[in-house]
PDB file of N, CA and C in Angstrom:
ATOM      1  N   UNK A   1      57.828 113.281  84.072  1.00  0.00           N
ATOM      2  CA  UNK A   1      58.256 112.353  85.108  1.00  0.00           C
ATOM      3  C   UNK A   1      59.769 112.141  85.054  1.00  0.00           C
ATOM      4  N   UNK A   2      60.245 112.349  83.687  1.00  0.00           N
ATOM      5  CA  UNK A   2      61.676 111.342  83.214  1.00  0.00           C
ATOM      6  C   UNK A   2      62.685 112.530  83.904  1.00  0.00           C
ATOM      7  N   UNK A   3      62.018 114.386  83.806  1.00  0.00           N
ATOM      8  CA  UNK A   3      62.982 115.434  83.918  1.00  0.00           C
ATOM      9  C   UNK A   3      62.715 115.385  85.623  1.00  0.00           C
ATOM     10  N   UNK A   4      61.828 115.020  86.312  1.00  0.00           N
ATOM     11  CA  UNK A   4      61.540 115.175  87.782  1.00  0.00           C
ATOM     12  C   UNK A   4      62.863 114.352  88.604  1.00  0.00           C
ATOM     13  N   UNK A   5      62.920 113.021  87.964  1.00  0.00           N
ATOM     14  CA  UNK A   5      63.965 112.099  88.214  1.00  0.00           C
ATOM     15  C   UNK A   5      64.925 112.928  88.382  1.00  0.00           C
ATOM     16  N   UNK A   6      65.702 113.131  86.882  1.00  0.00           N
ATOM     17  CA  UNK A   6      66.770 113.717  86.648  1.00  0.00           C
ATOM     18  C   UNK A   6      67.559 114.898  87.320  1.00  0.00           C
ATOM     19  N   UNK A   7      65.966 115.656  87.850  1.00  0.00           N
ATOM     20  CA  UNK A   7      65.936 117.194  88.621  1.00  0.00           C
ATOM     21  C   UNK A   7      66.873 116.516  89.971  1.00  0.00           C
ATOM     22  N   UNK A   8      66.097 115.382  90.425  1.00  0.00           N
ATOM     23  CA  UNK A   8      66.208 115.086  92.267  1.00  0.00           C
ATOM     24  C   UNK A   8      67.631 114.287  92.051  1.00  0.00           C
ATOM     25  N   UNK A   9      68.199 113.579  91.076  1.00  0.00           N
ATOM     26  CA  UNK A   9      69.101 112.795  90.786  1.00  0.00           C
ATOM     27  C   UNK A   9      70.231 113.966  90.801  1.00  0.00           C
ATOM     28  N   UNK A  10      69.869 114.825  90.188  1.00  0.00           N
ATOM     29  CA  UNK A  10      71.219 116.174  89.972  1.00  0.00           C
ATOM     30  C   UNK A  10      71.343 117.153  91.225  1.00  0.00           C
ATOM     31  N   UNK A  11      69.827 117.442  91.747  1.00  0.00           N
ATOM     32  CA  UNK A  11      70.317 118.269  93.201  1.00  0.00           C
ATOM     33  C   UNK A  11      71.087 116.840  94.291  1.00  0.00           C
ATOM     34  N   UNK A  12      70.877 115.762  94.663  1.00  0.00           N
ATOM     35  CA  UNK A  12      71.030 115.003  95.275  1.00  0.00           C
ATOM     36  C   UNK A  12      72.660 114.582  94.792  1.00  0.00           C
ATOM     37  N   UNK A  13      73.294 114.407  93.619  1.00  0.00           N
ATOM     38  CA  UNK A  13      74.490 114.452  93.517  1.00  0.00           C
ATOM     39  C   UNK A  13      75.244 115.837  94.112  1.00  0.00           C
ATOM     40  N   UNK A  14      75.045 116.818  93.774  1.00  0.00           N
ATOM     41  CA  UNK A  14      75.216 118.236  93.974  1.00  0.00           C
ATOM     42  C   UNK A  14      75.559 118.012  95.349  1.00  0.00           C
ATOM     43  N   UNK A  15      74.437 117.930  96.255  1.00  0.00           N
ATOM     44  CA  UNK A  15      74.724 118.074  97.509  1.00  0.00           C
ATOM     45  C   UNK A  15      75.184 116.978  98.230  1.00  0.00           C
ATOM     46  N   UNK A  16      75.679 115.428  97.801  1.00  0.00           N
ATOM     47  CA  UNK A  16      76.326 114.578  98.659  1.00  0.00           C
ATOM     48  C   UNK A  16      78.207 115.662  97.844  1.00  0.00           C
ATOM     49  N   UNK A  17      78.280 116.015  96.925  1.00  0.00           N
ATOM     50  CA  UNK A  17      79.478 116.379  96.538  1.00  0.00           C
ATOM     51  C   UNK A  17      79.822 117.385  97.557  1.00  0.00           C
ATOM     52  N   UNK A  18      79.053 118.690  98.016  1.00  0.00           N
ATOM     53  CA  UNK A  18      79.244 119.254  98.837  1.00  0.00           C
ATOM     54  C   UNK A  18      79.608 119.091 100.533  1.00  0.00           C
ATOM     55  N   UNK A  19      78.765 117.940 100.587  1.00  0.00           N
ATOM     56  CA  UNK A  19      78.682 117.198 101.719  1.00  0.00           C
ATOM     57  C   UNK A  19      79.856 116.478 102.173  1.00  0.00           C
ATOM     58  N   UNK A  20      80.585 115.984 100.886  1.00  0.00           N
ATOM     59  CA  UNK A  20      81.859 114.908 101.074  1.00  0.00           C
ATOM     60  C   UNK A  20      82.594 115.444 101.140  1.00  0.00           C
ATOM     61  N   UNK A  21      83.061 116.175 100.766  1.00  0.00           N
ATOM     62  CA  UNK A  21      84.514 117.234 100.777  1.00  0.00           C
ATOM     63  C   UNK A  21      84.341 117.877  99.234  1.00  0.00           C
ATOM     64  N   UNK A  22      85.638 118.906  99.285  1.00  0.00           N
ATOM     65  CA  UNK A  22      86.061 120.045  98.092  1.00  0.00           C
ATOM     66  C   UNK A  22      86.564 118.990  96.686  1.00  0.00           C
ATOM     67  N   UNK A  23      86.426 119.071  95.903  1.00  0.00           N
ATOM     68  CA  UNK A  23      87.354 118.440  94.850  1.00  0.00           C
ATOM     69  C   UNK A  23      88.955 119.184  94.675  1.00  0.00           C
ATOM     70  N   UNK A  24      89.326 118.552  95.347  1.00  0.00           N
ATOM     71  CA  UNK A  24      90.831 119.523  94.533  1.00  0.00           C
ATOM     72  C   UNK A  24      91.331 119.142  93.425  1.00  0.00           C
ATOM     73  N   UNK A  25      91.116 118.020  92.970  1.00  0.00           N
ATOM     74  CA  UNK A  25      91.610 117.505  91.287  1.00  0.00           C
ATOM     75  C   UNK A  25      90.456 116.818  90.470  1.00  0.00           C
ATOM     76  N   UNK A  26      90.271 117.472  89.039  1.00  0.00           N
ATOM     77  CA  UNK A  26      89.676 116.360  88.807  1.00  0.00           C
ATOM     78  C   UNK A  26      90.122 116.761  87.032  1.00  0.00           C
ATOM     79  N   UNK A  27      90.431 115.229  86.185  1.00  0.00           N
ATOM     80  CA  UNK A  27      90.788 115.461  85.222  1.00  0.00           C
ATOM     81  C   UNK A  27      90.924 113.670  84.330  1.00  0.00           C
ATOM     82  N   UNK A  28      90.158 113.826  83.232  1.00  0.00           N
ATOM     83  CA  UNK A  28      89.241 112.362  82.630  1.00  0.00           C
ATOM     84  C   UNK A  28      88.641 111.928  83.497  1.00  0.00           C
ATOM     85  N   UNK A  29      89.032 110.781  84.199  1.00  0.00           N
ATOM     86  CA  UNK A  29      88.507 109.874  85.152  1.00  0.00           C
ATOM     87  C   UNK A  29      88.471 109.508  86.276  1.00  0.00           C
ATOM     88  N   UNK A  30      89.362 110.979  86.643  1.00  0.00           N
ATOM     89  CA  UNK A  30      89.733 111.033  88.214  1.00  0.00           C
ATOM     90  C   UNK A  30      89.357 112.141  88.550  1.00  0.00           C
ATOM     91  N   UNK A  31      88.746 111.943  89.485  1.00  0.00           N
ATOM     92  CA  UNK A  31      88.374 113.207  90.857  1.00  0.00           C
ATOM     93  C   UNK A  31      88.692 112.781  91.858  1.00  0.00           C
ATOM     94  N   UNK A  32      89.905 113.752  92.856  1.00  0.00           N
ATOM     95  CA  UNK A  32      90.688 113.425  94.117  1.00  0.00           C
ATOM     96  C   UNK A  32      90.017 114.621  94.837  1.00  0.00           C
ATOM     97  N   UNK A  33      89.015 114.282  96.303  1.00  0.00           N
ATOM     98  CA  UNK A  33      88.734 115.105  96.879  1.00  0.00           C
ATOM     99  C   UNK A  33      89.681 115.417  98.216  1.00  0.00           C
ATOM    100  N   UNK A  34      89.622 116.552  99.171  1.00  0.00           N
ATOM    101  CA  UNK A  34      90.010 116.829 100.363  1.00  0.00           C
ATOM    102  C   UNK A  34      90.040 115.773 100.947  1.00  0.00           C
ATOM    103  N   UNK A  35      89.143 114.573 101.024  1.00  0.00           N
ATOM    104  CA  UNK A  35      89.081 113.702 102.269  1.00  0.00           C
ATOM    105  C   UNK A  35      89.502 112.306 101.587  1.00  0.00           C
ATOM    106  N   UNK A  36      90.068 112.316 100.143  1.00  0.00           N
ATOM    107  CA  UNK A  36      90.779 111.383  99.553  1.00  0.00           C
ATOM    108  C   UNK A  36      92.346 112.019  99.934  1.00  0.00           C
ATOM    109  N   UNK A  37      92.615 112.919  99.643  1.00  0.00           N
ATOM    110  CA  UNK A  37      93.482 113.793 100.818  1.00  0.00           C
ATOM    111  C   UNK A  37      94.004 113.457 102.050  1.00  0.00           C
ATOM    112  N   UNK A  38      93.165 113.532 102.805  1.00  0.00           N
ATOM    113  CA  UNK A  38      93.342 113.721 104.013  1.00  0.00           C
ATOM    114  C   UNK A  38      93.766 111.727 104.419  1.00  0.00           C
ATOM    115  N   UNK A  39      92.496 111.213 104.250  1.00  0.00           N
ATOM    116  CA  UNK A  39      92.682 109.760 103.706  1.00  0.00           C
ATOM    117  C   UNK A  39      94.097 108.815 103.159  1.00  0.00           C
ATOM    118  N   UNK A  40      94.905 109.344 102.311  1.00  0.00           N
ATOM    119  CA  UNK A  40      95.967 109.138 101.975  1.00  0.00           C
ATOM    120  C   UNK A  40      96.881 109.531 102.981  1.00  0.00           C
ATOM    121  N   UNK A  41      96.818 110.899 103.616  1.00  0.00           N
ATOM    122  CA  UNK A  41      97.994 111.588 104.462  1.00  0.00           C
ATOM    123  C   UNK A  41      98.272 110.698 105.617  1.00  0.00           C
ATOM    124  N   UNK A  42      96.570 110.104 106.118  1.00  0.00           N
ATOM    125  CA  UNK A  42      96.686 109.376 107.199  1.00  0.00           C
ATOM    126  C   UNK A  42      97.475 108.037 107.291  1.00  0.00           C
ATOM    127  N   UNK A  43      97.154 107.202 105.704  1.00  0.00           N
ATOM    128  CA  UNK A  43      97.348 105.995 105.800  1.00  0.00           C
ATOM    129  C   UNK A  43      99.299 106.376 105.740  1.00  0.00           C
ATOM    130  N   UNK A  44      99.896 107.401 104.792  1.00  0.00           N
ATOM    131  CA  UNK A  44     100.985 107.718 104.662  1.00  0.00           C
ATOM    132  C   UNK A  44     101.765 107.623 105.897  1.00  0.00           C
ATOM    133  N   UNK A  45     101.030 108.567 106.977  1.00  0.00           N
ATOM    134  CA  UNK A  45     101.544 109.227 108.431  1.00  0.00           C
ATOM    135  C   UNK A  45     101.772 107.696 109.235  1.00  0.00           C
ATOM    136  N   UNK A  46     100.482 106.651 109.122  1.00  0.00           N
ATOM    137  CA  UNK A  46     101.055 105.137 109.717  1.00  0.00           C
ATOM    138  C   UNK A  46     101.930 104.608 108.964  1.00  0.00           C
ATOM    139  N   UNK A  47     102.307 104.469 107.967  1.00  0.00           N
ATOM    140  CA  UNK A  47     103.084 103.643 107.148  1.00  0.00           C
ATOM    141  C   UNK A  47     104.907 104.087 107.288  1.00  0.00           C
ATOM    142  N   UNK A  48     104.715 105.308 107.223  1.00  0.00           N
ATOM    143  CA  UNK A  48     105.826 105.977 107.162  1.00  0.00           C
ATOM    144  C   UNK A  48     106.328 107.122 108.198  1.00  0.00           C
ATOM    145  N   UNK A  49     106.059 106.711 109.108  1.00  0.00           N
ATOM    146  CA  UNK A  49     106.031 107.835 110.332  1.00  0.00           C
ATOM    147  C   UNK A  49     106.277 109.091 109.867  1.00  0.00           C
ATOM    148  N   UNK A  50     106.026 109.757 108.642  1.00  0.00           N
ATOM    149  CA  UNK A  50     106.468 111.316 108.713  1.00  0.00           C
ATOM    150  C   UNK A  50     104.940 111.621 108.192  1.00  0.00           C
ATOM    151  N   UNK A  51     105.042 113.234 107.930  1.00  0.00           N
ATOM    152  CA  UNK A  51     103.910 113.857 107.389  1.00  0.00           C
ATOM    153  C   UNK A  51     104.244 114.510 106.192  1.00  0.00           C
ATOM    154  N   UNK A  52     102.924 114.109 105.041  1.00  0.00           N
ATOM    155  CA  UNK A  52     103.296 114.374 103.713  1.00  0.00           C
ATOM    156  C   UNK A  52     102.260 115.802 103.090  1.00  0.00           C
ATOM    157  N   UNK A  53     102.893 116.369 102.672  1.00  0.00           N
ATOM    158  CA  UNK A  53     102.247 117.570 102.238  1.00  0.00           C
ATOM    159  C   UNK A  53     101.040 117.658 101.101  1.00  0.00           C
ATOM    160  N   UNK A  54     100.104 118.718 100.751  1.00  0.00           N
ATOM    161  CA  UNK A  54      98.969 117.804  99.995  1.00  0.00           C
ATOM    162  C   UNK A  54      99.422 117.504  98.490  1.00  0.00           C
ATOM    163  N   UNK A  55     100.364 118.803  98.063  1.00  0.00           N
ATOM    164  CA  UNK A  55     100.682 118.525  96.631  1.00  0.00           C
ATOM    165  C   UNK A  55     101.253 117.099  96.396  1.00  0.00           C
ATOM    166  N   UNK A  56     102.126 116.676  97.231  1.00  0.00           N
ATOM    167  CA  UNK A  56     103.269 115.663  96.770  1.00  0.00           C
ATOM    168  C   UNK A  56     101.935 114.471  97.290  1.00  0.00           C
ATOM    169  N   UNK A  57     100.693 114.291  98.404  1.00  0.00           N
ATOM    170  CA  UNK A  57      99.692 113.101  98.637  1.00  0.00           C
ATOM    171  C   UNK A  57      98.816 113.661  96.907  1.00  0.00           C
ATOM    172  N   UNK A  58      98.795 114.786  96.482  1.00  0.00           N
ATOM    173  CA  UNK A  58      98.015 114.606  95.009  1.00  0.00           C
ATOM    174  C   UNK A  58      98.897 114.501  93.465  1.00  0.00           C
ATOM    175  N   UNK A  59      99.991 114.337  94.273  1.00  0.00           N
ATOM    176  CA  UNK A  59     100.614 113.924  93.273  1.00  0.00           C
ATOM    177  C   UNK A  59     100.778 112.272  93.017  1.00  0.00           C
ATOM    178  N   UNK A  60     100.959 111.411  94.826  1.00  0.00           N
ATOM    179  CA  UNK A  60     101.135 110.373  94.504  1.00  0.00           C
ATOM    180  C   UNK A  60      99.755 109.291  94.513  1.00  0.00           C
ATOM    181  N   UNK A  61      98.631 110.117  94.686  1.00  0.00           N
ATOM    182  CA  UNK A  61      97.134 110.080  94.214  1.00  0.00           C
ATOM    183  C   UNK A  61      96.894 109.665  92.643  1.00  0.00           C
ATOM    184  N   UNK A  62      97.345 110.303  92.045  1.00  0.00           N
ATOM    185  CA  UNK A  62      97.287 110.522  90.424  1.00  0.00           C
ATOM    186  C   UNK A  62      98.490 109.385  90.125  1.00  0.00           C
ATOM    187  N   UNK A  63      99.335 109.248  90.320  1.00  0.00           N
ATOM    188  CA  UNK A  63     100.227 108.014  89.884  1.00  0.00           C
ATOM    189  C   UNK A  63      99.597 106.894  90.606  1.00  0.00           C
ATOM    190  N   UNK A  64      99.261 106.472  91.615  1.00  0.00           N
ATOM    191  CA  UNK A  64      98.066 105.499  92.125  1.00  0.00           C
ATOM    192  C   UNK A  64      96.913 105.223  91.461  1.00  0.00           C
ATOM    193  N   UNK A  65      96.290 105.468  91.035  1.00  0.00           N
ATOM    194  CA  UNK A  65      95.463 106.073  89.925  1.00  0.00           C
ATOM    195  C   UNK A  65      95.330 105.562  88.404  1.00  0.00           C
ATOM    196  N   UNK A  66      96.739 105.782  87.690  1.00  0.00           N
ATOM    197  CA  UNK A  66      97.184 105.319  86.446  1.00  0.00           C
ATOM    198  C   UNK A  66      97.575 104.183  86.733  1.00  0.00           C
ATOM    199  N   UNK A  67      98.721 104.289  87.989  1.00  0.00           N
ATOM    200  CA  UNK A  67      98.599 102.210  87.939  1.00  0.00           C
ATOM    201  C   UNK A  67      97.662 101.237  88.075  1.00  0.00           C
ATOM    202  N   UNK A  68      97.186 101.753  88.841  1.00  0.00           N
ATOM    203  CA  UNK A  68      95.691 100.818  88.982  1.00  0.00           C
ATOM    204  C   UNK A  68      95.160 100.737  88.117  1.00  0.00           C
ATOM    205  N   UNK A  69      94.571 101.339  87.057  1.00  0.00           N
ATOM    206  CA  UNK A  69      93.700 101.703  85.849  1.00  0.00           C
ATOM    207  C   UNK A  69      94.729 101.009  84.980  1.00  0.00           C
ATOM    208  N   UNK A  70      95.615 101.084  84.818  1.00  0.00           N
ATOM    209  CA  UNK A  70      96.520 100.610  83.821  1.00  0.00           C
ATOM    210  C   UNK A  70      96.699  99.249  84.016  1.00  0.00           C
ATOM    211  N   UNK A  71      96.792  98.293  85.087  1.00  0.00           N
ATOM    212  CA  UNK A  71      96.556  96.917  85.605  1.00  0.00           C
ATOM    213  C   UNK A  71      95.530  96.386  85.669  1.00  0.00           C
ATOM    214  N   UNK A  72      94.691  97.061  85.922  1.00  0.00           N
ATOM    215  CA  UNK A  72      93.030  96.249  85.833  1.00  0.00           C
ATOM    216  C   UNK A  72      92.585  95.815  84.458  1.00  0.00           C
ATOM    217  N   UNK A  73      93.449  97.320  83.465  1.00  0.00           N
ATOM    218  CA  UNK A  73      93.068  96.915  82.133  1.00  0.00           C
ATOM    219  C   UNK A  73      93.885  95.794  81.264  1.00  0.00           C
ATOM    220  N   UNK A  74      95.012  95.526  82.000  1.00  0.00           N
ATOM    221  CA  UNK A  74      96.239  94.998  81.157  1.00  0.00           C
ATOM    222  C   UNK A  74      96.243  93.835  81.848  1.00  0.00           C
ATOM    223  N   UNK A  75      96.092  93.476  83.135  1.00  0.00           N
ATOM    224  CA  UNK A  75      97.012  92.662  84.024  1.00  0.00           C
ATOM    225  C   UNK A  75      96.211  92.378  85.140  1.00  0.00           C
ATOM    226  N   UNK A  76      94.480  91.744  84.863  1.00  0.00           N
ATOM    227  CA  UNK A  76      93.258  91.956  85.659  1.00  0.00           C
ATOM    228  C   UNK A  76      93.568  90.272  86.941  1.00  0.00           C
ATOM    229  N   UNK A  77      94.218  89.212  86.155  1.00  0.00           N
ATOM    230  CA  UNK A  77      94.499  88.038  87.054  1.00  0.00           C
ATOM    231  C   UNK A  77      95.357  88.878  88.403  1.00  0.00           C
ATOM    232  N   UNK A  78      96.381  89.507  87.840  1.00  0.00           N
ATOM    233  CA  UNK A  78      97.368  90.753  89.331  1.00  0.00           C
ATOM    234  C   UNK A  78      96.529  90.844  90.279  1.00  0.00           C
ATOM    235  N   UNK A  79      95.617  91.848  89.822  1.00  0.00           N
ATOM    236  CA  UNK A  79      94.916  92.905  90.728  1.00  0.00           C
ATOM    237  C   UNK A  79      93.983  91.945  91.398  1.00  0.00           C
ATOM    238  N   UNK A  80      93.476  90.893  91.010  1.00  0.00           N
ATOM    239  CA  UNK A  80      92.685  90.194  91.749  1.00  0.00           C
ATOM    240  C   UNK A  80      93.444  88.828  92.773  1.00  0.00           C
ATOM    241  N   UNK A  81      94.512  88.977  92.501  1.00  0.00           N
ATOM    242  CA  UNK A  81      95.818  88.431  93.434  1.00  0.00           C
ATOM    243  C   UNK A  81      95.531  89.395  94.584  1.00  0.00           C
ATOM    244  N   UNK A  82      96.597  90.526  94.414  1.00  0.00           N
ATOM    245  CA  UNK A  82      96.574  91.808  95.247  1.00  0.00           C
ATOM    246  C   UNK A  82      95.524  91.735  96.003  1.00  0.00           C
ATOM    247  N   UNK A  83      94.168  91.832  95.791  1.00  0.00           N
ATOM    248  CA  UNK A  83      93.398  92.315  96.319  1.00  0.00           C
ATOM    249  C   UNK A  83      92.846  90.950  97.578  1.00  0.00           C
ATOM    250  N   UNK A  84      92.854  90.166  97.344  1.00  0.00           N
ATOM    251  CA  UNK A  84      92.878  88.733  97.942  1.00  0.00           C
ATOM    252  C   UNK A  84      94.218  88.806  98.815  1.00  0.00           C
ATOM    253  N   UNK A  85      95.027  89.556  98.856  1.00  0.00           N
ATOM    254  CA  UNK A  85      96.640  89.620  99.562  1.00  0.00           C
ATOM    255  C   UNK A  85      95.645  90.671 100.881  1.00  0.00           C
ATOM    256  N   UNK A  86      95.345  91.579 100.223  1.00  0.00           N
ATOM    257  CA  UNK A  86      94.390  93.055 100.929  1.00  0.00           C
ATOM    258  C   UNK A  86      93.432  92.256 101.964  1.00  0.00           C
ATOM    259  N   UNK A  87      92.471  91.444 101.160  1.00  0.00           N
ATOM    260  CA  UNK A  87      91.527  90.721 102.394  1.00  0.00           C
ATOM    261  C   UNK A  87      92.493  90.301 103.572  1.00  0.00           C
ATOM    262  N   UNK A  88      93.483  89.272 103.373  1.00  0.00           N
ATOM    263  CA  UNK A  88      94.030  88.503 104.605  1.00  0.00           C
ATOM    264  C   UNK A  88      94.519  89.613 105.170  1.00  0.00           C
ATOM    265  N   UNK A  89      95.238  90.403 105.330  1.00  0.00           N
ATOM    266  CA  UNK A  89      96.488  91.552 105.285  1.00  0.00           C
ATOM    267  C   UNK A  89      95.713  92.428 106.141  1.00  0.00           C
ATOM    268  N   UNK A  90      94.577  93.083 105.566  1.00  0.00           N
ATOM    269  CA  UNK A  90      94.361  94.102 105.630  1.00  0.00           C
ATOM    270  C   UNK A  90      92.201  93.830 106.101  1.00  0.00           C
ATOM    271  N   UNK A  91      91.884  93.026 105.892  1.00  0.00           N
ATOM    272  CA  UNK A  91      90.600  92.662 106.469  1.00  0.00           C
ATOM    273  C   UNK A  91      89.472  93.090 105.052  1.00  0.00           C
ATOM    274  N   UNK A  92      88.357  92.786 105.320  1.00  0.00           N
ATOM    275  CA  UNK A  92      87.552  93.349 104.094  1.00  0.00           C
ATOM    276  C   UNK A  92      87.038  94.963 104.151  1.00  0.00           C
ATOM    277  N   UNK A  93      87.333  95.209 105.743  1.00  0.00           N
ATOM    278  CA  UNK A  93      86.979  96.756 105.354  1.00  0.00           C
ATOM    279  C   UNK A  93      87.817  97.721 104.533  1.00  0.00           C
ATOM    280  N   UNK A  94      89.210  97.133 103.942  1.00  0.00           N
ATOM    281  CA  UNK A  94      90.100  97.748 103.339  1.00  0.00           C
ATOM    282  C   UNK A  94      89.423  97.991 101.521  1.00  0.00           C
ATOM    283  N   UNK A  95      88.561  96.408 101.667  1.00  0.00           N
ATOM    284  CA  UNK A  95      88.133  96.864  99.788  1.00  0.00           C
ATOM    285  C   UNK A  95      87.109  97.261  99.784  1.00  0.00           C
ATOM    286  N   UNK A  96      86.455  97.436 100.566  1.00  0.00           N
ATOM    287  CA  UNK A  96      84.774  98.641 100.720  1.00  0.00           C
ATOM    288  C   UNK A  96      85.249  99.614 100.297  1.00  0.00           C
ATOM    289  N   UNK A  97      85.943 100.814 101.041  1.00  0.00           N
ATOM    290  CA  UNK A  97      86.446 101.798 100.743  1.00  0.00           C
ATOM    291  C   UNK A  97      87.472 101.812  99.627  1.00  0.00           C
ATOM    292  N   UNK A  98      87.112 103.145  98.538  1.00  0.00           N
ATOM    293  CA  UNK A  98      87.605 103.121  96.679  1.00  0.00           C
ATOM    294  C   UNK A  98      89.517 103.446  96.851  1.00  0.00           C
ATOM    295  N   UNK A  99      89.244 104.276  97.541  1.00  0.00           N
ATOM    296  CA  UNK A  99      90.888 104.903  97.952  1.00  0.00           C
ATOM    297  C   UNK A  99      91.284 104.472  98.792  1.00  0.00           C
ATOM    298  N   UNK A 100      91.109 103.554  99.529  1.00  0.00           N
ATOM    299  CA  UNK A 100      91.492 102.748 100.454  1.00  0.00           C
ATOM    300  C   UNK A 100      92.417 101.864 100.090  1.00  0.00           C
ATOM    301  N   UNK A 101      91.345 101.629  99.428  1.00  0.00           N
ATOM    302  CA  UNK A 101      91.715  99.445  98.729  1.00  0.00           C
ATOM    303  C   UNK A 101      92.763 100.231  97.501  1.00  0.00           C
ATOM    304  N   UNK A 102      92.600 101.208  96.670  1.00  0.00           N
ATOM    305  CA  UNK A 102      93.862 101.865  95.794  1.00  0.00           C
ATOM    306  C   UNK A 102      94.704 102.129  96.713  1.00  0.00           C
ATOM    307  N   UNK A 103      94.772 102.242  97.529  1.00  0.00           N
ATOM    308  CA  UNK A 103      96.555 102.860  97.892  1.00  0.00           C
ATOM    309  C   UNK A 103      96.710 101.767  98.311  1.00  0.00           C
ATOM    310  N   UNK A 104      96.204 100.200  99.058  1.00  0.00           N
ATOM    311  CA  UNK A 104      96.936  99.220  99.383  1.00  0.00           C
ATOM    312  C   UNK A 104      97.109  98.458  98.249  1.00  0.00           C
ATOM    313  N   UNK A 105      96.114  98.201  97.566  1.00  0.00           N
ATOM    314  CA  UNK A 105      96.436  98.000  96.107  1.00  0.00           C
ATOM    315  C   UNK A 105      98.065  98.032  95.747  1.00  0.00           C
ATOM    316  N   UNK A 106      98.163  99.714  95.517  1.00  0.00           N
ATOM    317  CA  UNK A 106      99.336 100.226  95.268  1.00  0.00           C
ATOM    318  C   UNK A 106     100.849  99.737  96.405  1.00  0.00           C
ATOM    319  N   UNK A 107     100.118  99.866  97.487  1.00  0.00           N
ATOM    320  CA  UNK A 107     101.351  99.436  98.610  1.00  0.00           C
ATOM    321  C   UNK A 107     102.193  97.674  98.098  1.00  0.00           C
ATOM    322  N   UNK A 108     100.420  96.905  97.827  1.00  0.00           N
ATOM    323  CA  UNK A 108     101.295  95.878  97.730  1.00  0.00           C
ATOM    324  C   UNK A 108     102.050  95.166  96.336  1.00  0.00           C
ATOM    325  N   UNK A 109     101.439  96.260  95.005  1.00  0.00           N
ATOM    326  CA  UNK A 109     102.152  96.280  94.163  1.00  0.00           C
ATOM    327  C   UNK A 109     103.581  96.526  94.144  1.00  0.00           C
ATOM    328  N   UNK A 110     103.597  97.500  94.620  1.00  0.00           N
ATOM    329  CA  UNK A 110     104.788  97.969  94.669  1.00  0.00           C
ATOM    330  C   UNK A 110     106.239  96.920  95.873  1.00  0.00           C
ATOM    331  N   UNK A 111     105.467  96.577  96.510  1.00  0.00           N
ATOM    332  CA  UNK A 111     106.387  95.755  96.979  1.00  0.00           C
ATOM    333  C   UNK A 111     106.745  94.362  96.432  1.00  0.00           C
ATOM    334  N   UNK A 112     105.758  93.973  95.296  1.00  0.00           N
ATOM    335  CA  UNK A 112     105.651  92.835  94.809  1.00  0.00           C
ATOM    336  C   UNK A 112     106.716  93.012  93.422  1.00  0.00           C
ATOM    337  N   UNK A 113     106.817  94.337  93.214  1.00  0.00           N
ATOM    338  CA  UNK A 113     108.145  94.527  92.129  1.00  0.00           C
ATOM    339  C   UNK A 113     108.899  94.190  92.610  1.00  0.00           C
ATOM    340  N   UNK A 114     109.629  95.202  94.108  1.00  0.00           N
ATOM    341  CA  UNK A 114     110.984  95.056  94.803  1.00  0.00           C
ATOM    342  C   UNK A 114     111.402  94.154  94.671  1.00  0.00           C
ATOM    343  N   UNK A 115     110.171  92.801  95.204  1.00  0.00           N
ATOM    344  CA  UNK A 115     110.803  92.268  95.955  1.00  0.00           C
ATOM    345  C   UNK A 115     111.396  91.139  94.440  1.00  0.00           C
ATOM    346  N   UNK A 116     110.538  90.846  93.263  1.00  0.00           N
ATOM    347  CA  UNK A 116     110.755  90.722  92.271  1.00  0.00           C
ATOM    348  C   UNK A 116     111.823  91.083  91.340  1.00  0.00           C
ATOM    349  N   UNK A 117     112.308  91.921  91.527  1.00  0.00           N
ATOM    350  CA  UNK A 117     113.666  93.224  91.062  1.00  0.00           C
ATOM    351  C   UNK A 117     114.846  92.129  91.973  1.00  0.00           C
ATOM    352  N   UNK A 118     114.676  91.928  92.985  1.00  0.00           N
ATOM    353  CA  UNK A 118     115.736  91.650  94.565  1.00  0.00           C
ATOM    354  C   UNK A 118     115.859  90.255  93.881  1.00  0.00           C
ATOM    355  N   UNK A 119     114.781  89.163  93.419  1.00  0.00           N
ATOM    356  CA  UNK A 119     114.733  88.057  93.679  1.00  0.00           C
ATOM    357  C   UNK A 119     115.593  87.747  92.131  1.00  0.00           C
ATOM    358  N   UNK A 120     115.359  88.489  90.968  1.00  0.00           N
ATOM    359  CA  UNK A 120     115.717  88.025  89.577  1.00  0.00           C
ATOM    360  C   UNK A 120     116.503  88.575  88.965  1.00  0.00           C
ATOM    361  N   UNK A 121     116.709  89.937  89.998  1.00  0.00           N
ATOM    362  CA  UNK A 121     118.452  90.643  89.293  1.00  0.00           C
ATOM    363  C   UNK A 121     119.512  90.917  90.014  1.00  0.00           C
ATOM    364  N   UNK A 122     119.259  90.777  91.205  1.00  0.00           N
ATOM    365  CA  UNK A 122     120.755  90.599  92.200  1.00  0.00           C
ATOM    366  C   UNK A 122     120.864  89.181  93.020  1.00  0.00           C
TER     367      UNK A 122
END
C-alpha cells in the first residue's frame, strides 16, 4: 500500500514538473524554473521599462533567493514588516504566489536600505 502511494506521489510530481515549465537552475534549495523566468522578466519589464535577458533575471533570481533565506532566518520581525508593506501595496494576490511575493519582498527591501543609507549617512 505504503510503495502504491509513493509510486502515484512520484509519477504525479514528475508530471506537474513537466507540466510547469523546464528547470533551468537548481542547486541546495533552489530550483528556478522557465516560468519563474519568464515571471521575473515580466515584473522587471513593468518596473523598469527595459527588457532583461535570462542569465542576468537568473542571476538576480539566485541573489533574491539568498536574501530572503538569509532574513527570514536572521531578521524574521523584517520580513513580516515587508510582507504586510506587500498586502497594502501590492494586494494579497502578491503573497499567494512564491516568486512573486520574493521579488517584492526583495523590491521593498531594497528600497528600505536606500532609503535608510539616504536618511543616516548623508
Amino acid at each position: 500500500m505504503l510503495n502504491k502511494i509513493c509510486l502515484l506521489l512520484g509519477l504525479f510530481l514528475i508530471f506537474n514538473m513537466k507540466l510547469f515549465g523546464k528547470i533551468v537552475y537548481e542547486d541546495n534549495n533552489l530550483v528556478v524554473s522557465s516560468i519563474d523566468l519568464e515571471i521575473y522578466s515580466d515584473i522587471y519589464k513593468k518596473n523598469y521599462n527595459e527588457e532583461i535577458d535570462n542569465t542576468k533575471a537568473l542571476k538576480d533570481l539566485i541573489i533574491i533567493n539568498h536574501v530572503i533565506n538569509d532574513l527570514e532566518e536572521f531578521n524574521r520581525e523584517f520580513i513580516n514588516k515587508i510582507d504586510k508593506d506587500i498586502l497594502t501595496q501590492f494586494g494579497e494576490k502578491a503573497l499567494k504566489i512564491e516568486i512573486v511575493r520574493d521579488i517584492y519582498r526583495f523590491m521593498l527591501i531594497r528600497n528600505e536600505f536606500i532609503f535608510n543609507y539616504f536618511r543616516n549617512y548623508l
